[in-house]
C-alpha atoms as a PDB file:
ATOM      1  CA  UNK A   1      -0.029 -41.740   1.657  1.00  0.00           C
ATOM      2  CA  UNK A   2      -2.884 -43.979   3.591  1.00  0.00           C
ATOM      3  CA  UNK A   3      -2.185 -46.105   6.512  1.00  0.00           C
ATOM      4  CA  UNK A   4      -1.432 -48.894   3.927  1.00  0.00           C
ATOM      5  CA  UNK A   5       1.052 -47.519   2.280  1.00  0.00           C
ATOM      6  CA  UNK A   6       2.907 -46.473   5.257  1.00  0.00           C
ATOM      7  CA  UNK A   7       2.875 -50.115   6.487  1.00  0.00           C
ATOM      8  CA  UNK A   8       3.906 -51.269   3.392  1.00  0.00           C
ATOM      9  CA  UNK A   9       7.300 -48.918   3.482  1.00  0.00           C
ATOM     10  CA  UNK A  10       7.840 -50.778   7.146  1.00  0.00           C
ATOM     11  CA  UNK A  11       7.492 -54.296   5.535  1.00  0.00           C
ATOM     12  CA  UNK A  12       9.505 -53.555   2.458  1.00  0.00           C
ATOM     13  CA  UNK A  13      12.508 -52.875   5.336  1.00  0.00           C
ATOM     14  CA  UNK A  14      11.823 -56.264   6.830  1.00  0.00           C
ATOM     15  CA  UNK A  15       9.822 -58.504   4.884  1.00  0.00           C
ATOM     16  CA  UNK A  16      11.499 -59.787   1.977  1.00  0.00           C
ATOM     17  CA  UNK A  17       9.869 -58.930  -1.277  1.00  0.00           C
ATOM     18  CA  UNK A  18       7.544 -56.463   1.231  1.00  0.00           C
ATOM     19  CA  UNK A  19       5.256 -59.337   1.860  1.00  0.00           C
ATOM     20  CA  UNK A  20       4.855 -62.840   2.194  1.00  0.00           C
ATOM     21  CA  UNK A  21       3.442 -63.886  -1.477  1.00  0.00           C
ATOM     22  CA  UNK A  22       4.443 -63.168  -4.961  1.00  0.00           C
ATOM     23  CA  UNK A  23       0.898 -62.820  -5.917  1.00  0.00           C
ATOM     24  CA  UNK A  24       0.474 -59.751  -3.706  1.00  0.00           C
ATOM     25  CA  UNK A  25       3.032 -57.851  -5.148  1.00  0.00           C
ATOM     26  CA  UNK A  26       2.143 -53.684  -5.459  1.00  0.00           C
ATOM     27  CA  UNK A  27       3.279 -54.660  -9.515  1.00  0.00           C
ATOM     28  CA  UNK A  28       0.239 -56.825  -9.709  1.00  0.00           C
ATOM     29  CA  UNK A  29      -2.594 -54.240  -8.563  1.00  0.00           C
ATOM     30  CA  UNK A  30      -1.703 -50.527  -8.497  1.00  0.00           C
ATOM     31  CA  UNK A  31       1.359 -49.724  -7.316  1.00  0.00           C
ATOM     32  CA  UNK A  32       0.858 -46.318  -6.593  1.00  0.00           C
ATOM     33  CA  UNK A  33      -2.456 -48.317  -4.001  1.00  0.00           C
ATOM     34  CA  UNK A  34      -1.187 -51.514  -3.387  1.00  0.00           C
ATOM     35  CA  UNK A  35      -0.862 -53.077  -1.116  1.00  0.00           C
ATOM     36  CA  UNK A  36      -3.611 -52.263   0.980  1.00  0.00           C
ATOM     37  CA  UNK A  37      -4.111 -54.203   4.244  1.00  0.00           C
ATOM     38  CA  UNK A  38      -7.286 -55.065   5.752  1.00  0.00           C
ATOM     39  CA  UNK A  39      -9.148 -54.164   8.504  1.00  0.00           C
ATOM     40  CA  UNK A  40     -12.139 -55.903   8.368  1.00  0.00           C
ATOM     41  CA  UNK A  41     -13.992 -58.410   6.044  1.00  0.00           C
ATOM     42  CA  UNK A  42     -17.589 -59.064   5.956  1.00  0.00           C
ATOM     43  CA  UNK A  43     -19.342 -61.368   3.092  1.00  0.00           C
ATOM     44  CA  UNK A  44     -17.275 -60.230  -0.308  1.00  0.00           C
ATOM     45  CA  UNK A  45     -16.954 -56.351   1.315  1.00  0.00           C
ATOM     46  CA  UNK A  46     -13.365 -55.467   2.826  1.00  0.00           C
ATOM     47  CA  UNK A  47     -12.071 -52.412   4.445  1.00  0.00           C
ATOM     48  CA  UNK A  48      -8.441 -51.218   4.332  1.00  0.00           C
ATOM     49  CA  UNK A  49      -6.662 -49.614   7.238  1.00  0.00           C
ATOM     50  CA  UNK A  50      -8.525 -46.195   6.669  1.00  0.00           C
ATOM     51  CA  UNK A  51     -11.950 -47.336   6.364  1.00  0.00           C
ATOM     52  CA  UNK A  52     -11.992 -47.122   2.627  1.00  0.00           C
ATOM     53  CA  UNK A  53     -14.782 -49.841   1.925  1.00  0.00           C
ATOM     54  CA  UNK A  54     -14.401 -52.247  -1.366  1.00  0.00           C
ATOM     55  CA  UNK A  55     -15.800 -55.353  -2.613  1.00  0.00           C
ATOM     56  CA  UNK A  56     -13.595 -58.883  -3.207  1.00  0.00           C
ATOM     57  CA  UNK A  57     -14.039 -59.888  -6.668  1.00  0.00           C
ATOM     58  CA  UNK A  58     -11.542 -62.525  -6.318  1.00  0.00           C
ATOM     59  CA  UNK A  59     -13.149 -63.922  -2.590  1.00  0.00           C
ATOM     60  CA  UNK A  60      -9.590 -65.983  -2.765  1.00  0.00           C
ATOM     61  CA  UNK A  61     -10.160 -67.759  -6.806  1.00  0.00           C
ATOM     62  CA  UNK A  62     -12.914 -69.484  -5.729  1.00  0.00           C
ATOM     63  CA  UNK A  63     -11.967 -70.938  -2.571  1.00  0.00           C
ATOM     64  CA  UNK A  64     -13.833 -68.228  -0.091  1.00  0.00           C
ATOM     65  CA  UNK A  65     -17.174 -69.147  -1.488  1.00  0.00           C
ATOM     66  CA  UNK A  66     -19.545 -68.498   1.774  1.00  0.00           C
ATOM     67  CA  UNK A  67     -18.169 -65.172   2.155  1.00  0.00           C
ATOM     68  CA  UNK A  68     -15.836 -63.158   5.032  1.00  0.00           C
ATOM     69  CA  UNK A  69     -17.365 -63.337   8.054  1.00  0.00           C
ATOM     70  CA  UNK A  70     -20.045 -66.110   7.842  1.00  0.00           C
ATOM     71  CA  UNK A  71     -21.997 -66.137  10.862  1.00  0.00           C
ATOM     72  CA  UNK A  72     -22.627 -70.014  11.203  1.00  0.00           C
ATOM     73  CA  UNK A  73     -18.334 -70.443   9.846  1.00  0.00           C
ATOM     74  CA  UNK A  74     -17.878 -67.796  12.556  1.00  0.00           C
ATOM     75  CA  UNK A  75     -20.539 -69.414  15.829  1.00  0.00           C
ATOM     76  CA  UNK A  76     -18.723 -72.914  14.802  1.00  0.00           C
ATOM     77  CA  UNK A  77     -14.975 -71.903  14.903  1.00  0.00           C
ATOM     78  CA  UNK A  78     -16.114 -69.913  18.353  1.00  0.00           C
ATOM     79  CA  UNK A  79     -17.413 -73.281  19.396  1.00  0.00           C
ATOM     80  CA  UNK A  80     -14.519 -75.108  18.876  1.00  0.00           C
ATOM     81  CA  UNK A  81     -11.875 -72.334  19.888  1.00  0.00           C
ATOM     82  CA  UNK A  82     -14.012 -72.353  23.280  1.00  0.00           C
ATOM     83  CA  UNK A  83     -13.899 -76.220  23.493  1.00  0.00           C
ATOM     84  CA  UNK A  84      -9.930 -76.231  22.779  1.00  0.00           C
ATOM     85  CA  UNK A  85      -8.578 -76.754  19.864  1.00  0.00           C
ATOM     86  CA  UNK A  86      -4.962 -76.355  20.468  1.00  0.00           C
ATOM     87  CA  UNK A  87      -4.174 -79.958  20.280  1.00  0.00           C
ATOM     88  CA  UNK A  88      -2.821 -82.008  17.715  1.00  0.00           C
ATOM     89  CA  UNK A  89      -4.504 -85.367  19.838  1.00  0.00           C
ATOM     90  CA  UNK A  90      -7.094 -87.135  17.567  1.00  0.00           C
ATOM     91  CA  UNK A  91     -10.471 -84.982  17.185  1.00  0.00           C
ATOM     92  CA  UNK A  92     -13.474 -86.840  16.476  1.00  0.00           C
ATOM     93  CA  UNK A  93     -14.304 -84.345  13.515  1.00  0.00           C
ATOM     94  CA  UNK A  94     -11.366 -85.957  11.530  1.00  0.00           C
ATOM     95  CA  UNK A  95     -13.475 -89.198  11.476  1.00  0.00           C
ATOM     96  CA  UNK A  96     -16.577 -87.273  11.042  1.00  0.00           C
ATOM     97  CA  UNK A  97     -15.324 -85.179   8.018  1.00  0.00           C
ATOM     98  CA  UNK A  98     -13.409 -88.509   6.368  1.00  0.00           C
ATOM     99  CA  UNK A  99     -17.064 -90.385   6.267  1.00  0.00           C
ATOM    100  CA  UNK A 100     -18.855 -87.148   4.623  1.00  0.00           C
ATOM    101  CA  UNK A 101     -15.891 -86.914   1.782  1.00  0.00           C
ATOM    102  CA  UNK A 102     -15.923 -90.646   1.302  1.00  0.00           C
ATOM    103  CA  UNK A 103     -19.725 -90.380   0.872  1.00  0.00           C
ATOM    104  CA  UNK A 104     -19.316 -87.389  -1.636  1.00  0.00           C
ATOM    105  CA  UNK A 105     -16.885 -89.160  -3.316  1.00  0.00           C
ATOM    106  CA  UNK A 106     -18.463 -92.900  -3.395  1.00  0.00           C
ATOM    107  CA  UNK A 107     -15.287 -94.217  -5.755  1.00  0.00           C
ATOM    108  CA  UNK A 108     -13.252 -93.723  -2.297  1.00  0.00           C
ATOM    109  CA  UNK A 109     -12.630 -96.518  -0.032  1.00  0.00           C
ATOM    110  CA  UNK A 110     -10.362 -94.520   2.276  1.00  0.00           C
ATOM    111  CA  UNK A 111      -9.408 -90.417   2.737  1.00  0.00           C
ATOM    112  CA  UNK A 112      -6.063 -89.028   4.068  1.00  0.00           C
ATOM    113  CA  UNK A 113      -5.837 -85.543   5.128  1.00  0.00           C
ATOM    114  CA  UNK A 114      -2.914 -83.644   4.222  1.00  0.00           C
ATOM    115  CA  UNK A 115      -1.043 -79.995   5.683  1.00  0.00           C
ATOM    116  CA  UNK A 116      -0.910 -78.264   2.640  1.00  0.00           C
ATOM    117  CA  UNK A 117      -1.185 -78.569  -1.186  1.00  0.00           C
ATOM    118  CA  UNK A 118       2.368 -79.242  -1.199  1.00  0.00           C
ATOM    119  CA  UNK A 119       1.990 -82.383   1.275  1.00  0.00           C
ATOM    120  CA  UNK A 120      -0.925 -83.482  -0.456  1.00  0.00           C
ATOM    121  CA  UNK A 121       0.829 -83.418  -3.800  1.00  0.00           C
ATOM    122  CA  UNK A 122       4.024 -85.420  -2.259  1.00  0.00           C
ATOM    123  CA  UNK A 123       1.824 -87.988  -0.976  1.00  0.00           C
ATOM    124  CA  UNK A 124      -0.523 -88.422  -4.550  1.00  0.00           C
ATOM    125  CA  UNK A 125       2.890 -87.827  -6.822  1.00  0.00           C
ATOM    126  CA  UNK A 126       4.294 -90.995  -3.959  1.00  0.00           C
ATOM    127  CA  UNK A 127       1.234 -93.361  -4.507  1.00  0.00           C
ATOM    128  CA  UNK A 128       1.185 -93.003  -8.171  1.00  0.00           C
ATOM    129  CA  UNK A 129       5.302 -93.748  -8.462  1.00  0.00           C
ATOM    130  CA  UNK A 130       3.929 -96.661  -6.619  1.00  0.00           C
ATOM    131  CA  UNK A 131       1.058 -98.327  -8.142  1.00  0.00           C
ATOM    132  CA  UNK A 132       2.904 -97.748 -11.633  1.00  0.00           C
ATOM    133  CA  UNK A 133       6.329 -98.622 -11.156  1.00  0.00           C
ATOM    134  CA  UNK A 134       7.254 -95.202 -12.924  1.00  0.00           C
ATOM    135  CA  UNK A 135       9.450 -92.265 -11.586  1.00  0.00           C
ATOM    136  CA  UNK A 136       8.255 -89.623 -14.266  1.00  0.00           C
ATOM    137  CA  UNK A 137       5.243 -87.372 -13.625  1.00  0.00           C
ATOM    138  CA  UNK A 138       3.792 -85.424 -16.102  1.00  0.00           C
ATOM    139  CA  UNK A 139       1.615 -82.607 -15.005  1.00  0.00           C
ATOM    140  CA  UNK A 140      -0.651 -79.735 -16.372  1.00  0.00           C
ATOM    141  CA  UNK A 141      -2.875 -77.486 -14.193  1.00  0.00           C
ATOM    142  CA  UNK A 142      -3.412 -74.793 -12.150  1.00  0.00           C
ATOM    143  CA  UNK A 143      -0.819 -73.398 -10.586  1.00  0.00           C
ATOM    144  CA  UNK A 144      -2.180 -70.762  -8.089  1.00  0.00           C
ATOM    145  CA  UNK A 145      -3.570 -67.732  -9.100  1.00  0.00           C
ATOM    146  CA  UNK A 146      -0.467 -65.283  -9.204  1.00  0.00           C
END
């Protein structure tokens, strides 16, 4: 049994479900494996608590596109971590990162950021109940990759 394993036992004692998301379950992946946790990440190579090296197929669905370990993601988190960034006060960036999406996206007047896909769904799921006068939403779409 590899260092993994052995945490997992731990966690399945005190984590409910043994970790925090459904879509890491041991069922999904190889029981007998999984779950494996990570020791270190580095473009779409990881390396599990023993130094076993494999490569991320799934790099998050699509979201981790640059890679683990980016060196200019990496130098500009540093700068910022070094700068602060334990504040919820306003940063400039917000305005910064606003003007780039609204340029991306020209048929945007405005941009509001949300927490979390939840949030973000609230708020869109609010406006439309607004501008149409209608409580109902239908929806189809992806709903994570579990």
């Amino acid at each position: 049994m590899g260092k993994g394993q052995k945490l997992y036992s731990k966690a399945k004692q005190i984590v409910a479900g043994g970790n925090m998301l459904l879509s890491k379950r041991p069922e999904m992946f190889l029981p007998e494996l999984w779950p494996s946790y990570f020791s270190k990440t580095e473009g779409c190579k990881v390396w599990d608590m023993d130094g076993n090296e494999f490569v991320d197929t799934l790099m998050m669905p699509g979201t981790n596109t640059l890679g683990y370990s980016h060196p200019e993601v990496d130098e500009a988190v540093k700068k910022i971590i070094s700068e602060g960034n334990m504040s919820t006060l306003n940063a400039p960036e917000e305005v910064e990162l606003t003007e780039k999406l609204i340029e991306l996206h020209p048929w945007a007047d405005m941009a509001r950021f949300a927490r979390s896909g939840g949030e973000a769904n609230s708020v869109a799921i609010r406006i439309a109940r607004a501008a149409s006068g209608k409580d109902k939403v239908a929806f189809c779409g992806y709903h994570g990759w579990h």
